[in-house]
N, C-alpha and C. Protein backbone atom coordinates (compact mmCIF):
# COMPACT_ATOMS: atom_id res chain seq x y z
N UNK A 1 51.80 82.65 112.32
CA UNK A 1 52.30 81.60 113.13
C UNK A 1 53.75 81.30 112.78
N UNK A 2 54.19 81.54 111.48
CA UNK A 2 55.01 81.12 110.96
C UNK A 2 56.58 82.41 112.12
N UNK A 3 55.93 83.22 112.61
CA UNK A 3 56.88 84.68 112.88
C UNK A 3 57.13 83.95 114.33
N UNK A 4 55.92 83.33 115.03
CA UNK A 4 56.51 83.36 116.34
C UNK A 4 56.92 81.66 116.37
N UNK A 5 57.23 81.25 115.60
CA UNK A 5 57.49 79.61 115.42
C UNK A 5 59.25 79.88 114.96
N UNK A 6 59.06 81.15 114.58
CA UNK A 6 61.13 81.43 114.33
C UNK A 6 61.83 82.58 115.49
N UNK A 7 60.85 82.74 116.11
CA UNK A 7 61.10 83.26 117.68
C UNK A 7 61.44 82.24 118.46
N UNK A 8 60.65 81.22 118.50
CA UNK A 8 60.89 80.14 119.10
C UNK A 8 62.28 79.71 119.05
N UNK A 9 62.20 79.27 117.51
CA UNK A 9 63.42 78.58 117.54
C UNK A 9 65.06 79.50 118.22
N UNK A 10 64.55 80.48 117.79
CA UNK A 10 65.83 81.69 117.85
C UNK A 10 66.23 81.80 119.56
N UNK A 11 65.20 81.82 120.46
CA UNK A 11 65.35 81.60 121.40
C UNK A 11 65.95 80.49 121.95
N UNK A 12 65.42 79.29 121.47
CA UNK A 12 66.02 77.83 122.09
C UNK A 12 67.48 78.21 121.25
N UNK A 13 67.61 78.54 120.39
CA UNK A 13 69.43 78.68 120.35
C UNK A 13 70.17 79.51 121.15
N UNK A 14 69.56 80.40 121.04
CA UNK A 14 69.74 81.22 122.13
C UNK A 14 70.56 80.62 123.42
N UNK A 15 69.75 80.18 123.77
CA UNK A 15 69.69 79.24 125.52
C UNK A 15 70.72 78.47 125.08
N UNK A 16 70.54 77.89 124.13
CA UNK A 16 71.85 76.31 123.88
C UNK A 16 73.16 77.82 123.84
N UNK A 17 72.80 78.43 123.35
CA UNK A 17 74.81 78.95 123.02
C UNK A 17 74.91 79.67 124.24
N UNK A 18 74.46 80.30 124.83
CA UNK A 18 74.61 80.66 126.43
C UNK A 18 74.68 79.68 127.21
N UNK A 19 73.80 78.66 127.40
CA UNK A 19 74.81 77.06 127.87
C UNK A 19 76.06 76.87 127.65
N UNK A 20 76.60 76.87 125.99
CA UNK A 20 77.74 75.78 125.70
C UNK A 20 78.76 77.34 126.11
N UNK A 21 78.72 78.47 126.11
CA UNK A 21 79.77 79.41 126.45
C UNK A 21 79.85 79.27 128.06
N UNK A 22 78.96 79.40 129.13
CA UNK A 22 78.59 79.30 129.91
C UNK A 22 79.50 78.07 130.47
N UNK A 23 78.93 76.62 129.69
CA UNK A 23 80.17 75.48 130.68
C UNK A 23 81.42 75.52 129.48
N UNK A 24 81.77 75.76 128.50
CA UNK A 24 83.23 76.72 128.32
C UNK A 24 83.97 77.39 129.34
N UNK A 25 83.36 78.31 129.65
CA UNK A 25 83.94 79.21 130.88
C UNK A 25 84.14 78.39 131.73
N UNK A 26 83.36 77.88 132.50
CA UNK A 26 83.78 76.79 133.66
C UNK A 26 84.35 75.91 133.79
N UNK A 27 84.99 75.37 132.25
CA UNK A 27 85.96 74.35 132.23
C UNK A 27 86.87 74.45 131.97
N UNK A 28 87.19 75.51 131.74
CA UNK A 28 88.61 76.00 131.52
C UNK A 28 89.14 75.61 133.02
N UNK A 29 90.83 75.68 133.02
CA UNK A 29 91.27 75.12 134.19
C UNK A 29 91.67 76.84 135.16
N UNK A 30 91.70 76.74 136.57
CA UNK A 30 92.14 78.25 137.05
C UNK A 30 93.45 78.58 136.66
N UNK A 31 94.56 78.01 136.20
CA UNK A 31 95.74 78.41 135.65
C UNK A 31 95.20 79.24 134.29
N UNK A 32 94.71 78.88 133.74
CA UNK A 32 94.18 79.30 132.10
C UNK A 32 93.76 80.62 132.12
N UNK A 33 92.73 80.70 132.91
CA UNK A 33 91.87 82.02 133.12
C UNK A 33 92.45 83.23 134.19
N UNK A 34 92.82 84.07 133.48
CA UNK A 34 92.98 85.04 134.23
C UNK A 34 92.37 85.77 134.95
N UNK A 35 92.38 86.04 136.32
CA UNK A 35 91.26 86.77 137.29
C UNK A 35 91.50 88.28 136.91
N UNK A 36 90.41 88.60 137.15
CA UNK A 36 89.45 89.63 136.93
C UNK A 36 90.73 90.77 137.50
N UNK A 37 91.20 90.26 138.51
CA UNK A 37 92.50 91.43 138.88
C UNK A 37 93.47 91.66 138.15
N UNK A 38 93.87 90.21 137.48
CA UNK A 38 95.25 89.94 136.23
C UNK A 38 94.48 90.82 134.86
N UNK A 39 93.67 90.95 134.72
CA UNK A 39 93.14 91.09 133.17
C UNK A 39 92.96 92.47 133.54
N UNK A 40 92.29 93.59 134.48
CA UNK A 40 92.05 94.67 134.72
C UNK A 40 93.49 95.56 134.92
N UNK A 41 95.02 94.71 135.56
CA UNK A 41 95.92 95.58 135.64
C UNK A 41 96.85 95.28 134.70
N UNK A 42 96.51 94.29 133.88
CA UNK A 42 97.06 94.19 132.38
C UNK A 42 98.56 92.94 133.08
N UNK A 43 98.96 92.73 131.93
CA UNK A 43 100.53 91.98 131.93
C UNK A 43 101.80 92.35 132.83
N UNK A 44 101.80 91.67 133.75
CA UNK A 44 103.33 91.83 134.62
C UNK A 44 104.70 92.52 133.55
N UNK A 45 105.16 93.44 133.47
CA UNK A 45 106.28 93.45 132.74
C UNK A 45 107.67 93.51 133.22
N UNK A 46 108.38 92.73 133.05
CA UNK A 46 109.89 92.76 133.92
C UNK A 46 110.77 93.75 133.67
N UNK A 47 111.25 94.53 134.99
CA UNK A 47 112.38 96.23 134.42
C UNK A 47 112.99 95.49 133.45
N UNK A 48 113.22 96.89 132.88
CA UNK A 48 114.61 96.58 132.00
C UNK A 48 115.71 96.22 132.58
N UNK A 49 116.81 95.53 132.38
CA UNK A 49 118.05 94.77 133.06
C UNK A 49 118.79 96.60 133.24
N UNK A 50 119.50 96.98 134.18
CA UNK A 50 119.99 98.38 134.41
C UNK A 50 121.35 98.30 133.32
N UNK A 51 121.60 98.70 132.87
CA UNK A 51 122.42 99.49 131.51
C UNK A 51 123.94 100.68 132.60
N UNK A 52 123.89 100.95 133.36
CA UNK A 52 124.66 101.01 134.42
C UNK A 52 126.09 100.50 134.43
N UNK A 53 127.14 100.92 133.93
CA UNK A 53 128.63 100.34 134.32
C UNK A 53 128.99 100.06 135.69
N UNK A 54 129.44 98.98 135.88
CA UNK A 54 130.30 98.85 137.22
C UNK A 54 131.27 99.63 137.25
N UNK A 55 131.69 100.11 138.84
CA UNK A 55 132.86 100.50 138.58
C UNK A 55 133.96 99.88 138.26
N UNK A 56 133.55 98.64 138.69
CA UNK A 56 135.05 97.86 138.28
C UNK A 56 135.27 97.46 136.69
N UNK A 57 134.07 97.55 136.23
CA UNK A 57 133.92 97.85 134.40
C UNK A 57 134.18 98.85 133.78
N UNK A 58 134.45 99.93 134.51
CA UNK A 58 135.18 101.32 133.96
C UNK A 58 135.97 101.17 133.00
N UNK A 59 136.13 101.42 131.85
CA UNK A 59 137.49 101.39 131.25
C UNK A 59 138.28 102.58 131.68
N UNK A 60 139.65 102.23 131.61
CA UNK A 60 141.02 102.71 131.88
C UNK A 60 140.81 103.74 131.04
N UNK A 61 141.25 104.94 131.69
CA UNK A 61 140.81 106.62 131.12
C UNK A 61 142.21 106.51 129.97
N UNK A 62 141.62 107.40 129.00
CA UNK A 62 142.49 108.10 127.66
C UNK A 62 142.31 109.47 127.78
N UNK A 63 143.19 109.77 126.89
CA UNK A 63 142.95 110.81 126.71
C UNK A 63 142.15 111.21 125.33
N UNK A 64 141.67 110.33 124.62
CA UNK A 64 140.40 110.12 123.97
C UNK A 64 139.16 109.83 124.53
N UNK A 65 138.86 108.85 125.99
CA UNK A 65 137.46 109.08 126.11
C UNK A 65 137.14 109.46 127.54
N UNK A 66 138.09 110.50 128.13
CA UNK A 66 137.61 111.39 128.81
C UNK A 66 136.74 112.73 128.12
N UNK A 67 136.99 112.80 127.20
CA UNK A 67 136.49 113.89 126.35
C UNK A 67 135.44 113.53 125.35
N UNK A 68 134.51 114.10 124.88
CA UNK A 68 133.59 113.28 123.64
C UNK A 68 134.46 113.64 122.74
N UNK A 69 134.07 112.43 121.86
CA UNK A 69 134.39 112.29 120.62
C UNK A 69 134.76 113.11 119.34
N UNK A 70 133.30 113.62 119.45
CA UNK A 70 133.81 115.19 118.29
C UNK A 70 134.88 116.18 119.21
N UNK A 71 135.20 116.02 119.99
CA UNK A 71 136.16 117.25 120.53
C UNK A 71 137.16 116.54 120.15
N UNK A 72 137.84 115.54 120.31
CA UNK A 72 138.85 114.69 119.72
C UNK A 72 139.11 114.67 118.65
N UNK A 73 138.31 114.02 117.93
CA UNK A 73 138.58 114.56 116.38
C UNK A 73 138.52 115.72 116.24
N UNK A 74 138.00 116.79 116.73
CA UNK A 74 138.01 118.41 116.30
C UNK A 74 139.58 118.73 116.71
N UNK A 75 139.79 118.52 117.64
CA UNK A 75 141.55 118.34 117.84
C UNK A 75 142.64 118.02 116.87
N UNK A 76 142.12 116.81 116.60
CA UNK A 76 142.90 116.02 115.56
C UNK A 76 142.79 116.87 114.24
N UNK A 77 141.97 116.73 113.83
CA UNK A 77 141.64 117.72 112.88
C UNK A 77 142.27 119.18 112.47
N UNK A 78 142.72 119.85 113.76
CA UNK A 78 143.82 120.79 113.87
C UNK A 78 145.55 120.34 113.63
N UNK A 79 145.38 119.48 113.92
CA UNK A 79 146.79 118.77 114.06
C UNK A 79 147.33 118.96 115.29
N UNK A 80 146.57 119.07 116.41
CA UNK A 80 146.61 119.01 117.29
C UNK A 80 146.77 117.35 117.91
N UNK A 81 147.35 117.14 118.64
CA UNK A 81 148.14 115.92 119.62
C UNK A 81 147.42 115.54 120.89
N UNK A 82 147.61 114.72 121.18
CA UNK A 82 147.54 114.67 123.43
C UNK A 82 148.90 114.09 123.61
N UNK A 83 148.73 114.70 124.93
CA UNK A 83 150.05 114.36 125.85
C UNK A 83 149.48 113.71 127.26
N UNK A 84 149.98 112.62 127.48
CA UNK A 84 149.23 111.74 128.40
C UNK A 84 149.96 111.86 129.11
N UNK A 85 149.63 112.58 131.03
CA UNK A 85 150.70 112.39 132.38
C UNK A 85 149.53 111.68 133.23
N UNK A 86 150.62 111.35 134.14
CA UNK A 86 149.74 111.53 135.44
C UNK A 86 148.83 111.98 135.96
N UNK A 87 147.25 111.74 136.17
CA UNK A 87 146.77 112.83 137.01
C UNK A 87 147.35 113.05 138.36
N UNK A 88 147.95 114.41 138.61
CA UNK A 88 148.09 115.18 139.93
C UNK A 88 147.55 116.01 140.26
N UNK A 89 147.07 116.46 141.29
CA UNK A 89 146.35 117.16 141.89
C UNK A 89 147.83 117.33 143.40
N UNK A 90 148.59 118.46 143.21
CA UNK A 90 149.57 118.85 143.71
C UNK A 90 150.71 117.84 143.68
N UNK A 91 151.24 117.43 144.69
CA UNK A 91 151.89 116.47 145.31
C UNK A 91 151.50 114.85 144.86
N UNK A 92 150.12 114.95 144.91
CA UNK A 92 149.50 113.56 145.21
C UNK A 92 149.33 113.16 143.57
N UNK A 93 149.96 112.03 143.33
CA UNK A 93 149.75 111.14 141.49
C UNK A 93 148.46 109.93 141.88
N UNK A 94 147.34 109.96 141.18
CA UNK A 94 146.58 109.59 141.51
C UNK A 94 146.29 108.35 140.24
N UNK A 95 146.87 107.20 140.81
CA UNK A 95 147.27 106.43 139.31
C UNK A 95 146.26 105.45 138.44
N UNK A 96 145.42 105.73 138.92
CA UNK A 96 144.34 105.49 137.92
C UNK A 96 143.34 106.15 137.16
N UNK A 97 144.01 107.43 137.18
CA UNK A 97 143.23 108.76 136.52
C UNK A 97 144.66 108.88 135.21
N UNK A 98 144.35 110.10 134.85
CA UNK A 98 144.89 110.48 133.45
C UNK A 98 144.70 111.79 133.22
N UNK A 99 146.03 113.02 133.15
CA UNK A 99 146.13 114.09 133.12
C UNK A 99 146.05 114.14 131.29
N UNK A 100 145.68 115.13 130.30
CA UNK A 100 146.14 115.22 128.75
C UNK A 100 145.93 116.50 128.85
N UNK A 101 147.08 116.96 127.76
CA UNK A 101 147.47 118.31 127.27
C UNK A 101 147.35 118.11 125.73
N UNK A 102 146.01 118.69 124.84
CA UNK A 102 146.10 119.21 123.64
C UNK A 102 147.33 120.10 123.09
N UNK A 103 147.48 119.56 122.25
CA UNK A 103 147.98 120.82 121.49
C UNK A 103 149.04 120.77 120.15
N UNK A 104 149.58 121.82 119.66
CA UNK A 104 150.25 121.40 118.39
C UNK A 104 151.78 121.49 118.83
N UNK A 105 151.85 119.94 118.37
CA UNK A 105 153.53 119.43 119.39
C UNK A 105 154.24 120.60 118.17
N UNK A 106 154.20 121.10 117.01
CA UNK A 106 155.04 121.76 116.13
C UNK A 106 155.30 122.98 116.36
N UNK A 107 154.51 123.40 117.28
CA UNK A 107 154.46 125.10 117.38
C UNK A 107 155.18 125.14 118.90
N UNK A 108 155.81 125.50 120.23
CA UNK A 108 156.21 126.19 120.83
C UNK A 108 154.99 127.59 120.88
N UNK A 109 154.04 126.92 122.33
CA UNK A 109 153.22 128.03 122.32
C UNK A 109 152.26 127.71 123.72
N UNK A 110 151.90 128.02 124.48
CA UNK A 110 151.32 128.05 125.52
C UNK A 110 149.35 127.90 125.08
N UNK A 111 149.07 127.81 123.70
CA UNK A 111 147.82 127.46 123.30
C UNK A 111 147.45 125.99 123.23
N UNK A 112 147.09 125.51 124.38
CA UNK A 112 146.63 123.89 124.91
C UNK A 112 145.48 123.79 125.68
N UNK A 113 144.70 122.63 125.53
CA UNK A 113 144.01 122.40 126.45
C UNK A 113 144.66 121.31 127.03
N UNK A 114 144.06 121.50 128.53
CA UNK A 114 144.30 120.52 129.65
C UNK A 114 142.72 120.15 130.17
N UNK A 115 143.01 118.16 130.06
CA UNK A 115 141.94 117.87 130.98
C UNK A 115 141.96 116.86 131.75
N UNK A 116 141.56 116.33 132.50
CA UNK A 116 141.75 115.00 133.25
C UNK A 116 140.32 114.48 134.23
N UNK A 117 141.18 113.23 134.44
CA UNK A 117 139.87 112.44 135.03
C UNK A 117 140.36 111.36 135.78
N UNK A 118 139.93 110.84 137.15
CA UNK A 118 140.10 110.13 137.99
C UNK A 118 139.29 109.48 139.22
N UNK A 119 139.48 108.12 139.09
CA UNK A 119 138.51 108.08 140.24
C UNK A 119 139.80 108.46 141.90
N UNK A 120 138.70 108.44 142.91
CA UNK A 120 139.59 109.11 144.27
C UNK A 120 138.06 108.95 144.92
N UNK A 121 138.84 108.35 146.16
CA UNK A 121 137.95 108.19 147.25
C UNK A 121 137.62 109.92 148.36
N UNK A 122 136.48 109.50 148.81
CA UNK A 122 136.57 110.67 149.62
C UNK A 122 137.57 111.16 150.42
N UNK A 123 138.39 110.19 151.07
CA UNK A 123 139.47 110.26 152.14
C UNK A 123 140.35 111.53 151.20
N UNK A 124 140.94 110.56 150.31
CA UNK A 124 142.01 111.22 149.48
C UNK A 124 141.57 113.02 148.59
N UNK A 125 140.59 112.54 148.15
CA UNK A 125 139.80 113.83 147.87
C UNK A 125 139.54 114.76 149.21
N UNK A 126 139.45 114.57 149.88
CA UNK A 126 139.65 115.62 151.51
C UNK A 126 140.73 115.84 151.23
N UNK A 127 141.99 115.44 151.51
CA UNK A 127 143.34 115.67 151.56
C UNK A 127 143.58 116.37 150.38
N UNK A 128 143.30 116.43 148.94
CA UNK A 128 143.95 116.92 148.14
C UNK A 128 143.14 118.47 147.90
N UNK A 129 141.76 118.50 148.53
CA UNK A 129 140.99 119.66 148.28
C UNK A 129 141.79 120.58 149.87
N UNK A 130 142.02 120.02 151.06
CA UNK A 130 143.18 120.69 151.79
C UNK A 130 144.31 121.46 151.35
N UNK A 131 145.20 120.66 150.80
CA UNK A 131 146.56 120.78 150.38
C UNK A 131 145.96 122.12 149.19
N UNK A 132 145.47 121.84 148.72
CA UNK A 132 145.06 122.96 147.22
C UNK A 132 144.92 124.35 148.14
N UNK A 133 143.66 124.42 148.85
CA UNK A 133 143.66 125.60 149.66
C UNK A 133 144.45 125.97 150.32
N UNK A 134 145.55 125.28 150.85
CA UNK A 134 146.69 125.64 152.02
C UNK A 134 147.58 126.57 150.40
N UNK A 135 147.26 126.06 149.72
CA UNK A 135 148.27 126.58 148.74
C UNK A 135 147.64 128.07 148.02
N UNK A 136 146.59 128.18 148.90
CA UNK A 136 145.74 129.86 147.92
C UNK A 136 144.79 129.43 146.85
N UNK A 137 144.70 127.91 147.09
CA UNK A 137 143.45 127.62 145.84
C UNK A 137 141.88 128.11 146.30
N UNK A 138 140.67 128.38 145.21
CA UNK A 138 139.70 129.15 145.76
C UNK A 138 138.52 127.62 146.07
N UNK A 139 137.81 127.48 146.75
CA UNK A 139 136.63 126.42 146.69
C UNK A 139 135.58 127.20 146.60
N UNK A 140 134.84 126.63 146.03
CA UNK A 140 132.93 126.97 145.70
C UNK A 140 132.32 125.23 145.45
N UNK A 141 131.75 125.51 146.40
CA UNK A 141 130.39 124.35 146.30
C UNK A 141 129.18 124.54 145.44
N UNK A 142 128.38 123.74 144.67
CA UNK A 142 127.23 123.50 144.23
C UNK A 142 126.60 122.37 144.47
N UNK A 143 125.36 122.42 143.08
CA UNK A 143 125.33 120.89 143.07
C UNK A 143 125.96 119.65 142.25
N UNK A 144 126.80 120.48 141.57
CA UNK A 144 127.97 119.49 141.01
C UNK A 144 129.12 118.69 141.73
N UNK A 145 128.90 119.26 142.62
CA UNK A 145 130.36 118.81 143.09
C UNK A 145 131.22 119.66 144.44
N UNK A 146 132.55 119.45 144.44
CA UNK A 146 132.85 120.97 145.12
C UNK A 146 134.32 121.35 143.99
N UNK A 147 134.07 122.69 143.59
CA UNK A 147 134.91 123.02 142.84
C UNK A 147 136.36 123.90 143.18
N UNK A 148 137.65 123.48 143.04
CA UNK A 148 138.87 124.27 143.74
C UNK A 148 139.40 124.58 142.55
N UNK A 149 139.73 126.23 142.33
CA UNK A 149 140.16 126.90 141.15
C UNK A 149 141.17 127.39 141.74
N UNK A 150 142.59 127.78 140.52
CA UNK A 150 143.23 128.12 141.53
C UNK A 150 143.22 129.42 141.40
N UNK A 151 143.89 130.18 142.04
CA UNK A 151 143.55 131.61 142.73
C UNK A 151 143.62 132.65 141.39
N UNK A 152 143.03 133.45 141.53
CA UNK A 152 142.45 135.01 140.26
C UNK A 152 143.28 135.68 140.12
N UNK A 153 144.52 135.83 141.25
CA UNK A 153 145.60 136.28 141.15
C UNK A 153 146.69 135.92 139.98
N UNK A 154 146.67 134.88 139.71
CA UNK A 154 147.73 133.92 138.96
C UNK A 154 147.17 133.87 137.83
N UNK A 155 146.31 133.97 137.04
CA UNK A 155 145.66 134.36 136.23
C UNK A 155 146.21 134.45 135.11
N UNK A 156 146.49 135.45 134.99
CA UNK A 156 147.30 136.33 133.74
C UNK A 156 146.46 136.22 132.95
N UNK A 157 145.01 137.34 132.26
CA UNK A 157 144.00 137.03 131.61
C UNK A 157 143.75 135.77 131.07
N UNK A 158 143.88 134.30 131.76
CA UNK A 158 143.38 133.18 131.53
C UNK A 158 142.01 133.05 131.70
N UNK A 159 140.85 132.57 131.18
CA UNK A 159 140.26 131.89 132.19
C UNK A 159 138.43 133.00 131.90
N UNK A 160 137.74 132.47 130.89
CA UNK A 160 136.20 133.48 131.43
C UNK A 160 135.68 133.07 132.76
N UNK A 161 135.36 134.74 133.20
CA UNK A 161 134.94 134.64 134.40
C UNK A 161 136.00 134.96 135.53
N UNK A 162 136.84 134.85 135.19
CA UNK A 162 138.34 134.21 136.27
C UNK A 162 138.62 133.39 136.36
N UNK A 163 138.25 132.17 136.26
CA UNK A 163 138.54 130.60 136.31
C UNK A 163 139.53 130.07 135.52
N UNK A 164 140.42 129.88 136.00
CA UNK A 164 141.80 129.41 135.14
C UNK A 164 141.66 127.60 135.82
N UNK A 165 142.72 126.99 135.75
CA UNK A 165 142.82 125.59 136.05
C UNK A 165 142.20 125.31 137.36
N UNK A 166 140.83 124.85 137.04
CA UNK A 166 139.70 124.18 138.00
C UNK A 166 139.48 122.33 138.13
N UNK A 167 140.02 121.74 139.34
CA UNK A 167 139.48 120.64 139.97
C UNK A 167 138.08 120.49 140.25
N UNK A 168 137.38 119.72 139.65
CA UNK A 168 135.81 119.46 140.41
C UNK A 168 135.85 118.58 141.20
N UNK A 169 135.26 117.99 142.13
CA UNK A 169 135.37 116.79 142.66
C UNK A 169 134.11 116.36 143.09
N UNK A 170 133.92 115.26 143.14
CA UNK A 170 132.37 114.44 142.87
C UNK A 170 132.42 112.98 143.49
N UNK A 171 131.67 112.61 143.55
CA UNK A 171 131.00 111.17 144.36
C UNK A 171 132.19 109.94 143.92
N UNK A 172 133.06 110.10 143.62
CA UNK A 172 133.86 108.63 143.61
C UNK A 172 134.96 109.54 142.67
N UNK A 173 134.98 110.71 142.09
CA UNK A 173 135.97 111.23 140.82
C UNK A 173 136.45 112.65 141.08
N UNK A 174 137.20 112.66 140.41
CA UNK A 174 137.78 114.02 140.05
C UNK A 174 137.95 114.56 138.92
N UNK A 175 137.55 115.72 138.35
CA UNK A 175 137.94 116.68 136.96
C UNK A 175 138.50 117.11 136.61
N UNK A 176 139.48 117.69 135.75
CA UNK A 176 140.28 118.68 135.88
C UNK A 176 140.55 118.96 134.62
N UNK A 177 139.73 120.65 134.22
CA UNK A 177 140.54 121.33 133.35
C UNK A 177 141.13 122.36 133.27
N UNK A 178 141.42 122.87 132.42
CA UNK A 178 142.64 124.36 132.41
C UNK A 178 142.00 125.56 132.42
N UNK A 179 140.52 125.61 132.37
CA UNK A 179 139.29 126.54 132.94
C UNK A 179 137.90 125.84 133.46
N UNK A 180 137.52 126.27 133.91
CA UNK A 180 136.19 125.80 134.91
C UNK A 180 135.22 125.46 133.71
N UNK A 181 135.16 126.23 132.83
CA UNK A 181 134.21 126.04 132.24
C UNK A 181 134.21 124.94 130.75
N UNK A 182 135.51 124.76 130.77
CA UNK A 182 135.78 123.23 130.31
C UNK A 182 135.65 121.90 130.82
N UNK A 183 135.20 121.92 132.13
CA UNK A 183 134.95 120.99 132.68
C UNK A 183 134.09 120.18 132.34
N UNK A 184 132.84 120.85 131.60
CA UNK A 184 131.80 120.13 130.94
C UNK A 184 132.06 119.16 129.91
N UNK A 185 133.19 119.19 129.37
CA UNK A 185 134.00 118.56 128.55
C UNK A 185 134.12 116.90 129.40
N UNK A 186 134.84 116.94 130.24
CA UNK A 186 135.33 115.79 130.90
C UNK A 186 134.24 115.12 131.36
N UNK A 187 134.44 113.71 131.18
CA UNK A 187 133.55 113.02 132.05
C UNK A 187 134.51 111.43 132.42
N UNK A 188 133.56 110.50 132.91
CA UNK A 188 133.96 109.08 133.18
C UNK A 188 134.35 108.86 131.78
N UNK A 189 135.81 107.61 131.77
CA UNK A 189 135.84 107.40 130.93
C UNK A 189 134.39 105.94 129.87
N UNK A 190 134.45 105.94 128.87
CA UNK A 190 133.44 105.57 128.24
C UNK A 190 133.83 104.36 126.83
């Protein structure tokens, strides 16, 4: 008697704590409790804020951070210099870009790099990718950009591949180094 007299009891607690959880649950207020939809697709999380420069936050191109960093100091490091012009692209000075010429101001020697960077609207970028070809420059399109090298002729073993001093041109900018395949070098300034 004594076995089903602690059944008993075990049961009536039973019932009482399934009651008191039971109006728990129901008294909680509906702000409190999250529905069954909120709790199954977990916590709202807000994007990340976009990390994205404006353009009008651009900083003003160098001839330090058109280029990364270790190439700069790898420069420097030579005793190698920059020489800061104009970016031109023929005729046209495009004055918020920045032409630089590496190299060792001590030596008298045609061993330099050239690179540059600019923003240019499409308009102007039409006109200057014109003027280049009227002049014998070569174009090739990808998905980079459209690229104007100037002609294979002029050369004078410059250049792997053939590519001697190549313009890229792109969605708001322009590139420019003293082979095509330096271009990877250049970017927005940073």
């Amino acid at each position: 008697m004594m076995g089903a007299r602690r059944r008993v009891v075990f049961a009536a607690a039973a019932v009482v704590l399934t009651g008191a959880v039971s109006t728990a649950c129901t008294a909680a207020t509906p702000d409190a409790a999250p529905s069954v939809a909120e709790s199954a697709a977990g916590p709202t999380i807000a994007p990340p804020p976009t990390t994205a420069t404006p353009a009008s936050e651009t900083p003003d191109p160098t001839c330090e951070n058109i280029i990364p960093q270790a190439t700069a100091d790898d420069f420097t490091s030579l005793g190698w210099v920059s020489q800061e012009e104009p970016f031109r692209i023929g005729a046209t000075t495009l004055d918020d870009g920045i032409q630089c010429k590496w190299g060792d101001e001590k030596i008298a020697s045609d061993r330099v790099q050239i690179f540059g960077w600019a923003p240019i609207d499409e308009a102007a970028a039409k006109t200057a990718r014109d003027e280049l070809v009227a002049s014998g420059w070569q174009v090739e399109v990808d998905a980079d950009g459209t690229y104007v090298t100037e002609n294979p002729e002029w050369l004078g073993g410059r250049g792997v591949d053939g590519y001697g001093l190549t313009y890229l041109f792109g969605d708001g900018w322009v590139k420019l180094a003293d082979t095509r395949q330096s271009l990877i070098l250049v970017d927005a300034p940073r």
